[in-house]
Protein backbone atom coordinates (compact mmCIF):
# COMPACT_ATOMS: atom_id res chain seq x y z
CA UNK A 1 -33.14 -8.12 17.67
CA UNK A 2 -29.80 -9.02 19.67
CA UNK A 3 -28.90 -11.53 17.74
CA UNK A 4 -29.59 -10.01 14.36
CA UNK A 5 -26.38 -7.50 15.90
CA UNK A 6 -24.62 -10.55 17.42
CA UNK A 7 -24.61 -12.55 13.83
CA UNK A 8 -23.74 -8.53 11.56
CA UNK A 9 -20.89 -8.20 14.18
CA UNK A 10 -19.44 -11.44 13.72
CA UNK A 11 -20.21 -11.34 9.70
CA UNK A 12 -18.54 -7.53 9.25
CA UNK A 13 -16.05 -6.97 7.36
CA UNK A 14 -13.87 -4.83 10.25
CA UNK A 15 -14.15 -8.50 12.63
CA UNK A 16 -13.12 -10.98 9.63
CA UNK A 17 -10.26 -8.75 8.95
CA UNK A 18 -9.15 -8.37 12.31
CA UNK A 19 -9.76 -12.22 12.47
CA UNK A 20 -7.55 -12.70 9.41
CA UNK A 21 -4.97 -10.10 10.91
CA UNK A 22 -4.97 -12.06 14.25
CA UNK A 23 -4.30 -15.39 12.57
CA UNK A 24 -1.73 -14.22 10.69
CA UNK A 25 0.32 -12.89 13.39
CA UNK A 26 -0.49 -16.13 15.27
CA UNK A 27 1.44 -17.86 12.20
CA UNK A 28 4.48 -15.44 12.89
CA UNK A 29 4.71 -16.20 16.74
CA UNK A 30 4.28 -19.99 15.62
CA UNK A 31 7.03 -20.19 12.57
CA UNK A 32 10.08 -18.82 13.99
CA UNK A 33 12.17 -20.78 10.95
CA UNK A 34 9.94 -19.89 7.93
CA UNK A 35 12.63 -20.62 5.77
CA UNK A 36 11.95 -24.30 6.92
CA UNK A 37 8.83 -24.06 4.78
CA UNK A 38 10.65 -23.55 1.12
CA UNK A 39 10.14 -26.41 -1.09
CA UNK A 40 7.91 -28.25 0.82
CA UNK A 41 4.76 -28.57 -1.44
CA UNK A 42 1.36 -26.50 -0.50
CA UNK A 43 -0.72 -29.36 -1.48
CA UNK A 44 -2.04 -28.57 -4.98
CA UNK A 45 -1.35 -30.22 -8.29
CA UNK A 46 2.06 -29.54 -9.66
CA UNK A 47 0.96 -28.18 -12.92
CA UNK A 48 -1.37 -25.89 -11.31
CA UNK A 49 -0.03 -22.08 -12.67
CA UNK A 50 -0.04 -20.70 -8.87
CA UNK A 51 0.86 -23.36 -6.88
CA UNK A 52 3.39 -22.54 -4.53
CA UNK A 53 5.87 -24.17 -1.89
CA UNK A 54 5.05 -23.47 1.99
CA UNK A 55 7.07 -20.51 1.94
CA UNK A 56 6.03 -18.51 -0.72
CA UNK A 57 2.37 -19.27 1.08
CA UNK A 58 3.45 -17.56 3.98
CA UNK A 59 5.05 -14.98 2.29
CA UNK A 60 1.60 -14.26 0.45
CA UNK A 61 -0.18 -14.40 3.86
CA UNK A 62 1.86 -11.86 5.43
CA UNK A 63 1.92 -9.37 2.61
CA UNK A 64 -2.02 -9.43 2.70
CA UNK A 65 -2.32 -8.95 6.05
CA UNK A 66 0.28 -5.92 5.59
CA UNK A 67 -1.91 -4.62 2.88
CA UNK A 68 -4.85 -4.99 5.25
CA UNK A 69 -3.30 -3.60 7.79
CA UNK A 70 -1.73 -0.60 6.13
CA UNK A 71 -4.28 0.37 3.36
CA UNK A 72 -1.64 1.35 1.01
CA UNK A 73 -3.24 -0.65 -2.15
CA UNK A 74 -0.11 0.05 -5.17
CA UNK A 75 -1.99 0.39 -8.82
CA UNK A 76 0.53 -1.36 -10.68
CA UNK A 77 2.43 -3.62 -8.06
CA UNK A 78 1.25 -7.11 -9.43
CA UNK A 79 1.99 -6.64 -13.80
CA UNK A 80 4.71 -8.68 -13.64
CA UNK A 81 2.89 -11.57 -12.11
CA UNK A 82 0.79 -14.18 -13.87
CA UNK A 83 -2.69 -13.18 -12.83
CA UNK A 84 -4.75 -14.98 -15.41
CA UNK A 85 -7.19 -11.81 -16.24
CA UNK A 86 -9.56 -12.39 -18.60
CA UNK A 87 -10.71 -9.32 -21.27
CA UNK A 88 -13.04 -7.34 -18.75
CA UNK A 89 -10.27 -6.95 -16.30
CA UNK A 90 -11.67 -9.53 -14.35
CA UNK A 91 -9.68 -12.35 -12.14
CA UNK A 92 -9.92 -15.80 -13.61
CA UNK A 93 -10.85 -18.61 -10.80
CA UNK A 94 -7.86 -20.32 -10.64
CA UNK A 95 -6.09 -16.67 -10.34
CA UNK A 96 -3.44 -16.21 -7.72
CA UNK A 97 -5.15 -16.25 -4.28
CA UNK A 98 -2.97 -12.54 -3.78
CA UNK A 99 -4.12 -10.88 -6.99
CA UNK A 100 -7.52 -12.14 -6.34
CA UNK A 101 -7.43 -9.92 -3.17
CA UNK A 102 -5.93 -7.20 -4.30
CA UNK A 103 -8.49 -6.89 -7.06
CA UNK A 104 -11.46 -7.13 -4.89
CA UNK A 105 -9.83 -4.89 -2.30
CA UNK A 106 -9.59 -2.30 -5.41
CA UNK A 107 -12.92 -2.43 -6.29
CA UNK A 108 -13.99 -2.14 -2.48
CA UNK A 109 -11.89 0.95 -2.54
CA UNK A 110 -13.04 2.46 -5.44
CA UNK A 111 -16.68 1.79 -4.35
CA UNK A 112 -16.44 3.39 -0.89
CA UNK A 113 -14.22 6.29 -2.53
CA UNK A 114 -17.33 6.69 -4.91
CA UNK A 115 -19.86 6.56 -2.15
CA UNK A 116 -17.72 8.98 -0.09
CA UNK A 117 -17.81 11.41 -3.32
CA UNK A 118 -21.43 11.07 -3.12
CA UNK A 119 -22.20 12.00 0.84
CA UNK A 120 -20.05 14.63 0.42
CA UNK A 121 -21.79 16.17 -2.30
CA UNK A 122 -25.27 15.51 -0.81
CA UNK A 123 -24.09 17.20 2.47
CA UNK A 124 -22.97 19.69 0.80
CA UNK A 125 -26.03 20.32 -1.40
CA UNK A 126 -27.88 19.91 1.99
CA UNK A 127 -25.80 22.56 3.20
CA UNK A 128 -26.56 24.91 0.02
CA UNK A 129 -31.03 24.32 0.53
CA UNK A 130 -30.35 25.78 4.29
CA UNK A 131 -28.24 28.67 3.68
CA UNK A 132 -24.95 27.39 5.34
CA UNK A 133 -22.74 26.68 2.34
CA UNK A 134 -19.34 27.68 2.05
């Protein structure tokens, strides 16, 4: 039983993305000269749409983990980029690795705002069967 807890603590979402918040910050206190990191290649092929230099890498890291760490999730914030979205509003594979997070972090949104909708309204209805509605 422990370490079914043990192995859903270390898979939850809350621990990766303090993880992901903690290694990003770790990249801050280790690149005081990010600017070092323009133009050097990230390592993918040169014709690849979203390849980027070092730099613009970082940059992407630390705006996710902003986004992460602020929950403020803008609607329209990435139409001028090249996301590669296919008819269905869905990311492509080879999207950028930033609109591919934002997009999942959308949906994850919208789902929990759903589900929230949906406790409320049960608690509520709850509340109505026992006499102790509003």
């Amino acid at each position: 039983m422990q370490s079914a807890e043990v192995k859903f603590n270390r898979n939850s979402l809350l621990l990766t993305l303090k993880r992901y918040s903690s290694a990003v910050s770790e990249m801050e206190k280790t690149i005081l000269l990010p600017s070092l990191l323009r133009d050097v290649p990230s390592g993918c092929e040169a014709a690849d749409e979203t390849c980027r230099d070092l730099y613009a890498n970082y940059l992407m890291l630390k705006a996710i983990r902003n986004t992460v760490e602020s929950s403020l999730i803008l609607l329209d914030d990435h139409k001028g980029k090249n996301t590669t979205f296919n008819k269905t509003l869905e990311p492509s594979v080879d999207a950028d690795p930033e609109a591919l997070f934002l997009f999942h972090l959308r949906g994850l949104f919208s789902v929990m705002s759903d589900l929230i909708k949906k406790t409320r309204g049960l608690t509520e209805k709850y509340l109505d069967i026992i006499g102790l509605a509003n």
